[in-house]
N, C-alpha and C. Protein backbone atom coordinates (compact mmCIF):
# COMPACT_ATOMS: atom_id res chain seq x y z
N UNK A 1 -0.69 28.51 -0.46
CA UNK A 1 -0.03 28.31 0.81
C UNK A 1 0.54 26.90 0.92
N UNK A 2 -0.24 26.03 0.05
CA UNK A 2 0.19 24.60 0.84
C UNK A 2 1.40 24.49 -0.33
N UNK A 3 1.29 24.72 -1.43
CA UNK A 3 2.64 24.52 -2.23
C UNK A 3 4.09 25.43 -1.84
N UNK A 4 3.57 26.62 -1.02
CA UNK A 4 4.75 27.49 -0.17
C UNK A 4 5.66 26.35 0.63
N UNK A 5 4.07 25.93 1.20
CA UNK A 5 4.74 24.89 2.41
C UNK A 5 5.79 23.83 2.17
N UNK A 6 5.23 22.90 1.15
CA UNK A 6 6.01 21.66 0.61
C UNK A 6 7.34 22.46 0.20
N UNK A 7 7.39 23.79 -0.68
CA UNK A 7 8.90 23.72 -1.35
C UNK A 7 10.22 24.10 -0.08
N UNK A 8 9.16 24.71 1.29
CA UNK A 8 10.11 25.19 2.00
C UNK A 8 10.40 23.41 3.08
N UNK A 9 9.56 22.83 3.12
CA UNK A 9 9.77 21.32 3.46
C UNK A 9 10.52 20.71 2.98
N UNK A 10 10.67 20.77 2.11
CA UNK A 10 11.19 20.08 1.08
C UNK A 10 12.80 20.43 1.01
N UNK A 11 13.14 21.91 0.35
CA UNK A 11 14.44 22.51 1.13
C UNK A 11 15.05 22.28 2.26
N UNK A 12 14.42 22.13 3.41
CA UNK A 12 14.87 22.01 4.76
C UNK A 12 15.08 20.24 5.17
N UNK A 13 14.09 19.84 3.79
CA UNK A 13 14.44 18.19 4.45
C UNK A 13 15.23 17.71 3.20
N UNK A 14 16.12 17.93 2.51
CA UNK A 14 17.29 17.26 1.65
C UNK A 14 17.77 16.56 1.80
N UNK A 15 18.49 17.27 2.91
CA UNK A 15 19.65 16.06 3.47
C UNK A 15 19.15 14.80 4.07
N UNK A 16 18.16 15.10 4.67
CA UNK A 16 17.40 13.66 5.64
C UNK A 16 16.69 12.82 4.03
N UNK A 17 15.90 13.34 2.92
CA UNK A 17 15.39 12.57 1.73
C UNK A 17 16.76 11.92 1.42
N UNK A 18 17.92 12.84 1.40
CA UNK A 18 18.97 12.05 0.65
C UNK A 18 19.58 10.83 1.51
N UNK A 19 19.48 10.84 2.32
CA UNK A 19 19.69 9.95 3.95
C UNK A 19 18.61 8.21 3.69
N UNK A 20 17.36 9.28 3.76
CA UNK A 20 16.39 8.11 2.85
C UNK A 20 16.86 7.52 2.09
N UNK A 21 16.98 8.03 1.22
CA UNK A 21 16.91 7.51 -0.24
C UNK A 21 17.95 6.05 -0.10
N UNK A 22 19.56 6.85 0.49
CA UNK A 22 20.46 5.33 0.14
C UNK A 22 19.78 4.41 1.29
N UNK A 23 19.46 4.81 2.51
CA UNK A 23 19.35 4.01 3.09
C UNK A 23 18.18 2.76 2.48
N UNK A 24 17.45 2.98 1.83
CA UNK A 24 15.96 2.30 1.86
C UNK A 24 16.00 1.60 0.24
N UNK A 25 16.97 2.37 -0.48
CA UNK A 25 17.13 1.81 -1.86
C UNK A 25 15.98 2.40 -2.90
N UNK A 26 15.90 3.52 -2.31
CA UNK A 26 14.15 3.93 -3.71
C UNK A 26 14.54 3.89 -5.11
N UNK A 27 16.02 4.39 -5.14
CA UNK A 27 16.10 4.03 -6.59
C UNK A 27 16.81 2.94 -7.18
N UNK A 28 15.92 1.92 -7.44
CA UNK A 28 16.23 0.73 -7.83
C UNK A 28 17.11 0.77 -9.28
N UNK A 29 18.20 -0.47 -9.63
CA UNK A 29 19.30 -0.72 -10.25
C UNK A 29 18.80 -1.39 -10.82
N UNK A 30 18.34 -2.54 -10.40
CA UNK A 30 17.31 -3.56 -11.40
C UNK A 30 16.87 -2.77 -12.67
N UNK A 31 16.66 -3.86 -13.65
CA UNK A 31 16.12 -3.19 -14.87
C UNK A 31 14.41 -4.13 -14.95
N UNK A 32 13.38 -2.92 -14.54
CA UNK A 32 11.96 -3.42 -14.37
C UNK A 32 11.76 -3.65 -15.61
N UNK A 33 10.84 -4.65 -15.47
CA UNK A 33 9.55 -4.74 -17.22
C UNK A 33 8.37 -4.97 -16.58
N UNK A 34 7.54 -3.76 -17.63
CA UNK A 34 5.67 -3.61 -16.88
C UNK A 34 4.81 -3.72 -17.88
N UNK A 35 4.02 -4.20 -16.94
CA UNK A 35 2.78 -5.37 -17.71
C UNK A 35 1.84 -4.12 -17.66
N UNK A 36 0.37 -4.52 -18.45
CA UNK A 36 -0.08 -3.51 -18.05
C UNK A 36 -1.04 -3.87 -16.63
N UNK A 37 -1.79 -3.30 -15.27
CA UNK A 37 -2.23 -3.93 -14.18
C UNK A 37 -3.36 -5.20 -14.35
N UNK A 38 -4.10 -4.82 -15.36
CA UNK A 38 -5.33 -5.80 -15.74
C UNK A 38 -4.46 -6.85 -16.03
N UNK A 39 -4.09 -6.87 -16.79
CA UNK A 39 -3.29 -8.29 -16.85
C UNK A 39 -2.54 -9.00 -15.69
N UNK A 40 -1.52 -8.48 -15.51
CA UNK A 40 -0.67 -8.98 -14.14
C UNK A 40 -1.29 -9.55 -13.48
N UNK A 41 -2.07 -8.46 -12.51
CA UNK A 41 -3.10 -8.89 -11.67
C UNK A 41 -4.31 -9.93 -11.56
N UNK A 42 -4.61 -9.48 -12.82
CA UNK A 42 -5.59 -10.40 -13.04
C UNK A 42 -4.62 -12.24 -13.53
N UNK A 43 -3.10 -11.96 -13.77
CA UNK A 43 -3.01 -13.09 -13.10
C UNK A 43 -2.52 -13.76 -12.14
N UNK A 44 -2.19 -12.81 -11.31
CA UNK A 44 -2.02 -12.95 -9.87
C UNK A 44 -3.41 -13.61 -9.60
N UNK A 45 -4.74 -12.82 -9.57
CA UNK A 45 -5.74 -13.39 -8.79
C UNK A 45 -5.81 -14.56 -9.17
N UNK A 46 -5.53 -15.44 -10.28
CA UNK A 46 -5.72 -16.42 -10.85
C UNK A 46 -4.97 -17.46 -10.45
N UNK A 47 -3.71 -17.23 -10.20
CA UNK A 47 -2.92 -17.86 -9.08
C UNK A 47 -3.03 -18.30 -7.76
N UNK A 48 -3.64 -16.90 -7.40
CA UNK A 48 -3.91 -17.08 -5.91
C UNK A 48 -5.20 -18.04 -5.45
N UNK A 49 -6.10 -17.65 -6.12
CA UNK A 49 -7.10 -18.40 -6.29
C UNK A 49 -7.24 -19.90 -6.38
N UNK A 50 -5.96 -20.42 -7.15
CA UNK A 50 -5.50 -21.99 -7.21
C UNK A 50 -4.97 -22.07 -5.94
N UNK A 51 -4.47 -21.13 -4.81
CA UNK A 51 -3.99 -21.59 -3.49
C UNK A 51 -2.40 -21.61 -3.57
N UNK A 52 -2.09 -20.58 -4.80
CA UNK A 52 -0.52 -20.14 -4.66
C UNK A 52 -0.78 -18.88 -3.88
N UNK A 53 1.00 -18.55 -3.97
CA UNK A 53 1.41 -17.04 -3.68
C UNK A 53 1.76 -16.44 -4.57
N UNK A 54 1.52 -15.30 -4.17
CA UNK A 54 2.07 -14.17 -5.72
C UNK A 54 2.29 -12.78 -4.79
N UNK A 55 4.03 -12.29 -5.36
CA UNK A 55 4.38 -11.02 -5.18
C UNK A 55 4.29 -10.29 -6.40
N UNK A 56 4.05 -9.52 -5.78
CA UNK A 56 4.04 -8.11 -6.81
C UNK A 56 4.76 -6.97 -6.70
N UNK A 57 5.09 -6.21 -7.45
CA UNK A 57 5.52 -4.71 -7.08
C UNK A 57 4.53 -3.89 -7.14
N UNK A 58 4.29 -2.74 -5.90
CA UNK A 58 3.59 -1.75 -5.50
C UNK A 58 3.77 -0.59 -6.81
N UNK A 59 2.92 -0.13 -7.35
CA UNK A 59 2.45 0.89 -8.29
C UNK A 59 1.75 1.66 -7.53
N UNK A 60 2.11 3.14 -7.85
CA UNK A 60 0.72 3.79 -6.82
C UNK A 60 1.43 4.27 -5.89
N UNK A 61 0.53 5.90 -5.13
CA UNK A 61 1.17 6.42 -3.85
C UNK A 61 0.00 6.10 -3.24
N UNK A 62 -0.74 5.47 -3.13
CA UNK A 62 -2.15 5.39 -2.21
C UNK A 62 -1.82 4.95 -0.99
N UNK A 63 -0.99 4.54 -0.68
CA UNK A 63 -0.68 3.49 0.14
C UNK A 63 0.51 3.78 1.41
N UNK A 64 0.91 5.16 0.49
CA UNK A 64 1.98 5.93 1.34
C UNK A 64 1.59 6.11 2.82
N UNK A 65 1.73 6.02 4.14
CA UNK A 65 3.57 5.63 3.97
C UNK A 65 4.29 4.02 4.22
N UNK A 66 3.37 3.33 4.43
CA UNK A 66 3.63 1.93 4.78
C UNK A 66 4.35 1.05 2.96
N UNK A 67 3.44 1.56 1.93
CA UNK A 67 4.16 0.91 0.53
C UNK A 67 4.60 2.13 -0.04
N UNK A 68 5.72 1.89 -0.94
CA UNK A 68 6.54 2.89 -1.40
C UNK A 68 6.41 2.41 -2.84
N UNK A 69 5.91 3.52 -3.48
CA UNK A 69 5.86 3.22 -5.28
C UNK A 69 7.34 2.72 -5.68
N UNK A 70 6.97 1.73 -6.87
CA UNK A 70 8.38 1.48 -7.20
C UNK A 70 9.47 0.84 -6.24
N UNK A 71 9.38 1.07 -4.61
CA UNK A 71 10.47 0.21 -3.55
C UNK A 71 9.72 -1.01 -3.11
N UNK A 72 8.70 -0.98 -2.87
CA UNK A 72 8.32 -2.12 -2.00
C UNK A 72 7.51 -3.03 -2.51
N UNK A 73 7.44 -4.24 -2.47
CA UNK A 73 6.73 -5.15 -2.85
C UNK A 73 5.52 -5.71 -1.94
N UNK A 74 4.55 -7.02 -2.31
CA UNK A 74 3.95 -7.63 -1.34
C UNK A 74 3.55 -9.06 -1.37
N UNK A 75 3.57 -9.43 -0.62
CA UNK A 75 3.40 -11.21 -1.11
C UNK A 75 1.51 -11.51 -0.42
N UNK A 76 1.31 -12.21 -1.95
CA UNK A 76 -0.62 -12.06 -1.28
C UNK A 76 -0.88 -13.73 -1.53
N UNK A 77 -1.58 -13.72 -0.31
CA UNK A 77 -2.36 -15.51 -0.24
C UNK A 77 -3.75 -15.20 -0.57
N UNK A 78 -4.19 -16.56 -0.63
CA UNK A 78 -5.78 -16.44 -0.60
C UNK A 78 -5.86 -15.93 1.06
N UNK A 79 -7.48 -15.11 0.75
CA UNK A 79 -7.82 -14.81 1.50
C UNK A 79 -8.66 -15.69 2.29
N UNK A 80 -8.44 -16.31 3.74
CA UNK A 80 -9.45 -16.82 4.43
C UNK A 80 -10.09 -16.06 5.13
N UNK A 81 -9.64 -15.50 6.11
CA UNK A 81 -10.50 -14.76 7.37
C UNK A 81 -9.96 -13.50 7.25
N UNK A 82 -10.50 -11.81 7.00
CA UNK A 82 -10.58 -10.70 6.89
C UNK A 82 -11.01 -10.32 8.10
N UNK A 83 -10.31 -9.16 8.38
CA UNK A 83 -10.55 -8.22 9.40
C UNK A 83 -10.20 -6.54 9.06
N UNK A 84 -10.69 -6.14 9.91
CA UNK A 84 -10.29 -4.58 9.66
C UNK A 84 -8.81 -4.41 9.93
N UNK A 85 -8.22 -3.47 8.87
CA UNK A 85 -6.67 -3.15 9.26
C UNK A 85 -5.78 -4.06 8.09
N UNK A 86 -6.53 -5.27 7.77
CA UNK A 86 -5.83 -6.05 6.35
C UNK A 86 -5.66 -5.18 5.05
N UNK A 87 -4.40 -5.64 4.80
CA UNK A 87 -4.23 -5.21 3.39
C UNK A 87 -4.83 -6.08 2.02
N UNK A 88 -5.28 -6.01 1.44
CA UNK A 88 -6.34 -6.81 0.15
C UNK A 88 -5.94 -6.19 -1.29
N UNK A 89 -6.24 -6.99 -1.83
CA UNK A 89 -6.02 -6.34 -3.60
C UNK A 89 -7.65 -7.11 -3.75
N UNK A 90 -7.93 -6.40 -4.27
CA UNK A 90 -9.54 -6.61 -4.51
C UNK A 90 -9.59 -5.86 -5.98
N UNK A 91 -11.00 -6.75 -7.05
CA UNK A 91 -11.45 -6.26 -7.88
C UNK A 91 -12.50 -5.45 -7.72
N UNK A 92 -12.56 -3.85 -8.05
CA UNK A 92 -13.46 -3.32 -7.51
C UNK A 92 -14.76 -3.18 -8.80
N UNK A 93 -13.95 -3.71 -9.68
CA UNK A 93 -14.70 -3.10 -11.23
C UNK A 93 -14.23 -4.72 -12.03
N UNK A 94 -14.91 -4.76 -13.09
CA UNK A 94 -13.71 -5.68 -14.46
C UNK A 94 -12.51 -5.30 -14.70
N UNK A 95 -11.07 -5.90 -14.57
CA UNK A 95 -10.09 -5.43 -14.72
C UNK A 95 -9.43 -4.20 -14.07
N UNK A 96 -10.29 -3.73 -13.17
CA UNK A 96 -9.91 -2.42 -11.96
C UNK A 96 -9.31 -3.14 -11.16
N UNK A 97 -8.22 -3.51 -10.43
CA UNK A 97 -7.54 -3.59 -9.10
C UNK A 97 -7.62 -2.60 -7.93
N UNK A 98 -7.24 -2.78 -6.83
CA UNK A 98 -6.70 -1.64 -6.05
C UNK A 98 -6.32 -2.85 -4.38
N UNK A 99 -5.13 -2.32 -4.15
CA UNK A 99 -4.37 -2.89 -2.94
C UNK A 99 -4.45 -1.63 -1.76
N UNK A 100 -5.44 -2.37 -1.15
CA UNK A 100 -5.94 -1.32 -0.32
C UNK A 100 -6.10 -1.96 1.33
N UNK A 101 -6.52 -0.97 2.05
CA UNK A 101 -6.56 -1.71 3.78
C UNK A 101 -8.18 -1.55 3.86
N UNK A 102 -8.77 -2.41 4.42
CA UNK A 102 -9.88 -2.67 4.68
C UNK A 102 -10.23 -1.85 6.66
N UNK A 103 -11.09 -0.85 5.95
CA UNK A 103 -11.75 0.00 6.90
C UNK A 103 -13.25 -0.17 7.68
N UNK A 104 -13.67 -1.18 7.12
CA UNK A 104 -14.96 -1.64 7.97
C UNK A 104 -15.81 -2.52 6.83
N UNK A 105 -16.04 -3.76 7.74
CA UNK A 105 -17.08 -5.09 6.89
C UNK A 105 -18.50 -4.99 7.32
N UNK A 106 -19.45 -4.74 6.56
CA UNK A 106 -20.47 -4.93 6.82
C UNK A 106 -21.05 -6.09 6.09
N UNK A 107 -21.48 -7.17 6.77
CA UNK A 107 -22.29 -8.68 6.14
C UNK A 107 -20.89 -8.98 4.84
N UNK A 108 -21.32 -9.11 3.62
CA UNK A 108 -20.61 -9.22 2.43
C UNK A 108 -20.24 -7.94 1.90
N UNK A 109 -20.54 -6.78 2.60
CA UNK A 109 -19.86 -5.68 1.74
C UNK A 109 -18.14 -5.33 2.31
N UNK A 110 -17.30 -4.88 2.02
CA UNK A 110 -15.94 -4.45 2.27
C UNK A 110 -15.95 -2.94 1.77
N UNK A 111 -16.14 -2.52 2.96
CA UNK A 111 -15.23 -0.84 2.14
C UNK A 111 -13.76 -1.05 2.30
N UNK A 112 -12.69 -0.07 1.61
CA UNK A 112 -11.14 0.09 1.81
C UNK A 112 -11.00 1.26 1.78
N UNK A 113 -9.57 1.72 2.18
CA UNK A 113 -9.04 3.00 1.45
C UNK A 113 -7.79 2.79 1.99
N UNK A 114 -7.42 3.86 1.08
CA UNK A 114 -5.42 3.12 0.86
C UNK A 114 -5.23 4.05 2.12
N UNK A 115 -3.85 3.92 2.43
CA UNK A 115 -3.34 4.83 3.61
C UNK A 115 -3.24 5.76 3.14
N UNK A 116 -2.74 6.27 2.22
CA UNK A 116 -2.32 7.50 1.62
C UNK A 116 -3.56 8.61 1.18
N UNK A 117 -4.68 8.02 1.44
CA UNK A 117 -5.61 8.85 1.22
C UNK A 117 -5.93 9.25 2.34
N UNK A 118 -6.67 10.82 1.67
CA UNK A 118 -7.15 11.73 3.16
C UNK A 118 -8.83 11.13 2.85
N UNK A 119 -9.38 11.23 1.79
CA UNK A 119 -10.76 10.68 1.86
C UNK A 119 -11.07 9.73 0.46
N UNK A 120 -12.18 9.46 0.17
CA UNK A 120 -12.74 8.80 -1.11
C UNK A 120 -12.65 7.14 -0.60
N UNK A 121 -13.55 6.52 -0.72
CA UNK A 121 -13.62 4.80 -0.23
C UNK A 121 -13.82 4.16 -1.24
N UNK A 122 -13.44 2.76 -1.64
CA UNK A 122 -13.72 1.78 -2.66
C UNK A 122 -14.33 0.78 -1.45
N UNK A 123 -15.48 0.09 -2.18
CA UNK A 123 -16.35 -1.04 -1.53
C UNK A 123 -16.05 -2.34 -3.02
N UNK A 124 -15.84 -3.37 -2.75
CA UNK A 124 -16.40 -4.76 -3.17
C UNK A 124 -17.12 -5.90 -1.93
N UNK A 125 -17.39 -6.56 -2.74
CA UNK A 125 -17.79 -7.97 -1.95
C UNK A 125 -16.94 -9.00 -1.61
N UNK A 126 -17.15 -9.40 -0.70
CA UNK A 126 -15.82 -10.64 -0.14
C UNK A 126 -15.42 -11.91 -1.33
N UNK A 127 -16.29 -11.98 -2.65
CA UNK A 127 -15.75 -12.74 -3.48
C UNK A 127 -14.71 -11.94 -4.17
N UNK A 128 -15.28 -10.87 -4.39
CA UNK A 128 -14.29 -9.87 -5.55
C UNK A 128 -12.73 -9.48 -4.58
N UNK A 129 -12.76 -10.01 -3.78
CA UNK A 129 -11.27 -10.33 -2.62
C UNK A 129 -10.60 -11.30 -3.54
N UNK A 130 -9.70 -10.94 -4.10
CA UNK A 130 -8.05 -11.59 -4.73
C UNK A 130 -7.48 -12.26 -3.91
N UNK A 131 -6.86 -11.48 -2.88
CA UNK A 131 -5.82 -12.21 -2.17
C UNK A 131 -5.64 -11.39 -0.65
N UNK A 132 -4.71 -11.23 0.03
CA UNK A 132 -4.43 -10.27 1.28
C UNK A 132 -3.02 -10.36 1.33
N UNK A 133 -2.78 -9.64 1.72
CA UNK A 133 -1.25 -9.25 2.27
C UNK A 133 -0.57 -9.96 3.59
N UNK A 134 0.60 -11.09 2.95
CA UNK A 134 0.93 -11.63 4.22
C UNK A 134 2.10 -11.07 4.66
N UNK A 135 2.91 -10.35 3.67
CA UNK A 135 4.44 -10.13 3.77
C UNK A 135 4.56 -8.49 2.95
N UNK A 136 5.23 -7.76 3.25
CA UNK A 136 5.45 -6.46 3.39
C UNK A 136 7.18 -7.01 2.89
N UNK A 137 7.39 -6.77 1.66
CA UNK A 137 8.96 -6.52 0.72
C UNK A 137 9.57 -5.60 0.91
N UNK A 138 10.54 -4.89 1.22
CA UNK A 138 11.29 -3.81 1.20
C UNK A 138 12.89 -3.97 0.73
N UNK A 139 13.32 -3.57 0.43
CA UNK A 139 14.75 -3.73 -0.04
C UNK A 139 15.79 -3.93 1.47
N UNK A 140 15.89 -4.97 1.27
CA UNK A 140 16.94 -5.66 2.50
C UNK A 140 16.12 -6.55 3.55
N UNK A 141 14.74 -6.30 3.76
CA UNK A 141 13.84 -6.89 4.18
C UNK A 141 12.76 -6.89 4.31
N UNK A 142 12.56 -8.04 5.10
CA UNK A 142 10.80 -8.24 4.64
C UNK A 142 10.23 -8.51 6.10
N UNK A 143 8.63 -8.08 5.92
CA UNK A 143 8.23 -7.63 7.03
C UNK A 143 7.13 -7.99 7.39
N UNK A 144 6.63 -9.36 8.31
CA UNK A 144 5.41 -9.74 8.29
C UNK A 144 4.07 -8.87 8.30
N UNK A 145 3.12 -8.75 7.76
CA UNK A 145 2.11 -8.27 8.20
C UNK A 145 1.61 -8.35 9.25
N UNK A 146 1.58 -9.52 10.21
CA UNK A 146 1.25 -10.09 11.54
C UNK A 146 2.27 -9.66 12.51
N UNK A 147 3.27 -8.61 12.29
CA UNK A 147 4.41 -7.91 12.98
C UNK A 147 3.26 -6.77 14.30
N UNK A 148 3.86 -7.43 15.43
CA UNK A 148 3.34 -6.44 16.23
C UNK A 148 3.37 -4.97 16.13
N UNK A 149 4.17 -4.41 15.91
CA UNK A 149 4.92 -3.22 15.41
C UNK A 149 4.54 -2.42 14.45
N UNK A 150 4.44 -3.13 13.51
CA UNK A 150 3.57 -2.90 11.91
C UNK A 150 2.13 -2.09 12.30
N UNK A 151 1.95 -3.62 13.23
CA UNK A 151 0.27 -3.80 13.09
C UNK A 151 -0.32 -2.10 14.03
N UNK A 152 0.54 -2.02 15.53
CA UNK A 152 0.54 -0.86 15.86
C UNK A 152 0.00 0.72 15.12
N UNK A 153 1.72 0.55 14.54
CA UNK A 153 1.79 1.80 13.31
C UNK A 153 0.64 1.88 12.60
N UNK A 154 -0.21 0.66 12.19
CA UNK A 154 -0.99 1.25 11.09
C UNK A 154 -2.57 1.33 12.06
N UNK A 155 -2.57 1.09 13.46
CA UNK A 155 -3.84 1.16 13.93
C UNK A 155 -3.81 3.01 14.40
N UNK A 156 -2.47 3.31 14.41
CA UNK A 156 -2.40 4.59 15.05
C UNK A 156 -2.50 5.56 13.70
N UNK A 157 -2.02 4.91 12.59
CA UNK A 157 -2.00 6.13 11.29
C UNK A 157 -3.60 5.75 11.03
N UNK A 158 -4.35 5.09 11.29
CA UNK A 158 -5.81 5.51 10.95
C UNK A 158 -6.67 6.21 12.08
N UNK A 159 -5.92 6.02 12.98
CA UNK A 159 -7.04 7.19 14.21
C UNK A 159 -6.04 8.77 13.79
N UNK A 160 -5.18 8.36 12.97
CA UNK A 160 -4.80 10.12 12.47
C UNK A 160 -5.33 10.84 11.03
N UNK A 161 -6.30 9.96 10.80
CA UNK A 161 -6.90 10.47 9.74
C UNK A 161 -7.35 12.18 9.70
N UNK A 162 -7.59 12.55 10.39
CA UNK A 162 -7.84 14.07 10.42
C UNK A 162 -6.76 14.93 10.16
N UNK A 163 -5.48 14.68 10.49
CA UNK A 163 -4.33 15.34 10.28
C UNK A 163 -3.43 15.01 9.49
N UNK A 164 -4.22 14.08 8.23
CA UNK A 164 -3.14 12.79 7.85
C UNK A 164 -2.96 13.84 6.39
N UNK A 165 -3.50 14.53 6.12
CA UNK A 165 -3.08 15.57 4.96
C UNK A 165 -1.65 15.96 5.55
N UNK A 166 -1.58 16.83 6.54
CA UNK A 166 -0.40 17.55 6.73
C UNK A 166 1.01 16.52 6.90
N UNK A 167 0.69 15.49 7.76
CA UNK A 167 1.57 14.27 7.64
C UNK A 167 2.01 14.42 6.75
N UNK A 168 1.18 13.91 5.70
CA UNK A 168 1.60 13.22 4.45
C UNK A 168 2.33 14.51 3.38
N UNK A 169 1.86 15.44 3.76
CA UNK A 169 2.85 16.69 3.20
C UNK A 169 4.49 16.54 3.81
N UNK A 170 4.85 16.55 5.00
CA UNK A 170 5.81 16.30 5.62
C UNK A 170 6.26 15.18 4.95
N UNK A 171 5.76 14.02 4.80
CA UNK A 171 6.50 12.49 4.53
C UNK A 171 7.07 13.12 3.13
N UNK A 172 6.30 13.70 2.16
CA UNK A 172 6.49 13.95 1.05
C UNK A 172 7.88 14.97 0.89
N UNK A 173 8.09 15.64 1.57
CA UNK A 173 8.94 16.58 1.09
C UNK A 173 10.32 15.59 1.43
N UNK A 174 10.18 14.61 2.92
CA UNK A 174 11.18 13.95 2.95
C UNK A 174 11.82 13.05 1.86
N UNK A 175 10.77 12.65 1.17
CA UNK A 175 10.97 11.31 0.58
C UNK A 175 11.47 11.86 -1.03
């Protein structure tokens, strides 16, 4: 049933994906070169950690619909003060990454989970915190994280967690 669903979604939303598409730039002209993540990342954290900045490009649908695989980027500082609703790249493992939103702190523990997920949580500790998300990249612009607007959208797409499967079926057929 649910793959009925998407192909007839999907059909009916063409014209609006194709609408997407130029508008937002998903398919990038640039000619990428990819590292593999352990590396990169790991020297991003290494950067950040000295008290630079470091952008990256978004890999991954976890994150859907706020980061777009392949379109959107993010610019990460050290992390000082965490709260629920931040975006983080955290080591969850040796050489494991994951750029995720932080769903509840208990003492030194951090759980996350990306937007794009309907369930499954990653936990580290507030050292194994890389960096956080200050700036939201998109093709033509960029978008504070501290954006009232933003911040909204993403307090309302987590009290929709119960329905956020079917959403995210819909976003999908658009995109």
């Amino acid at each position: 049933m649910k793959k009925f669903v998407q192909k007839v979604l999907r059909l009916l939303m063409t014209p609006l994906r194709r609408n997407y598409q130029r508008r937002n730039g998903c398919h990038p002209t640039e000619e990428r070169r990819e590292m593999p993540n352990e590396v990169l990342l790991g020297l991003a954290r290494d950067m950040i950690r000295e008290g630079h900045t470091a952008v990256i490009n978004v890999k991954g649908y976890s994150m859907r619909p706020f980061l777009e695989h392949c379109r959107d980027k993010v610019k990460l500082a050290p992390a000082t003060d965490l709260s629920v609703g931040d975006a983080i790249l955290a080591e969850i493992q040796p050489g494991l990454f994951v750029l995720h939103r932080i769903i509840r702190i208990e003492g030194d523990t951090i759980t996350m989970m990306g937007d794009g997920n309907i369930r499954g949580t990653e936990q580290c500790r507030r050292g194994d915190v890389c960096g956080i998300v200050t700036e939201y990249i998109r093709p033509g612009r960029i978008i504070p994280a501290t954006d009232p607007t933003l911040c909204r959208r993403i307090r309302t797409w987590r009290k929709l967690l119960p329905v956020r499967r079917w959403l995210l079926i819909i976003y999908k057929s658009i995109i």
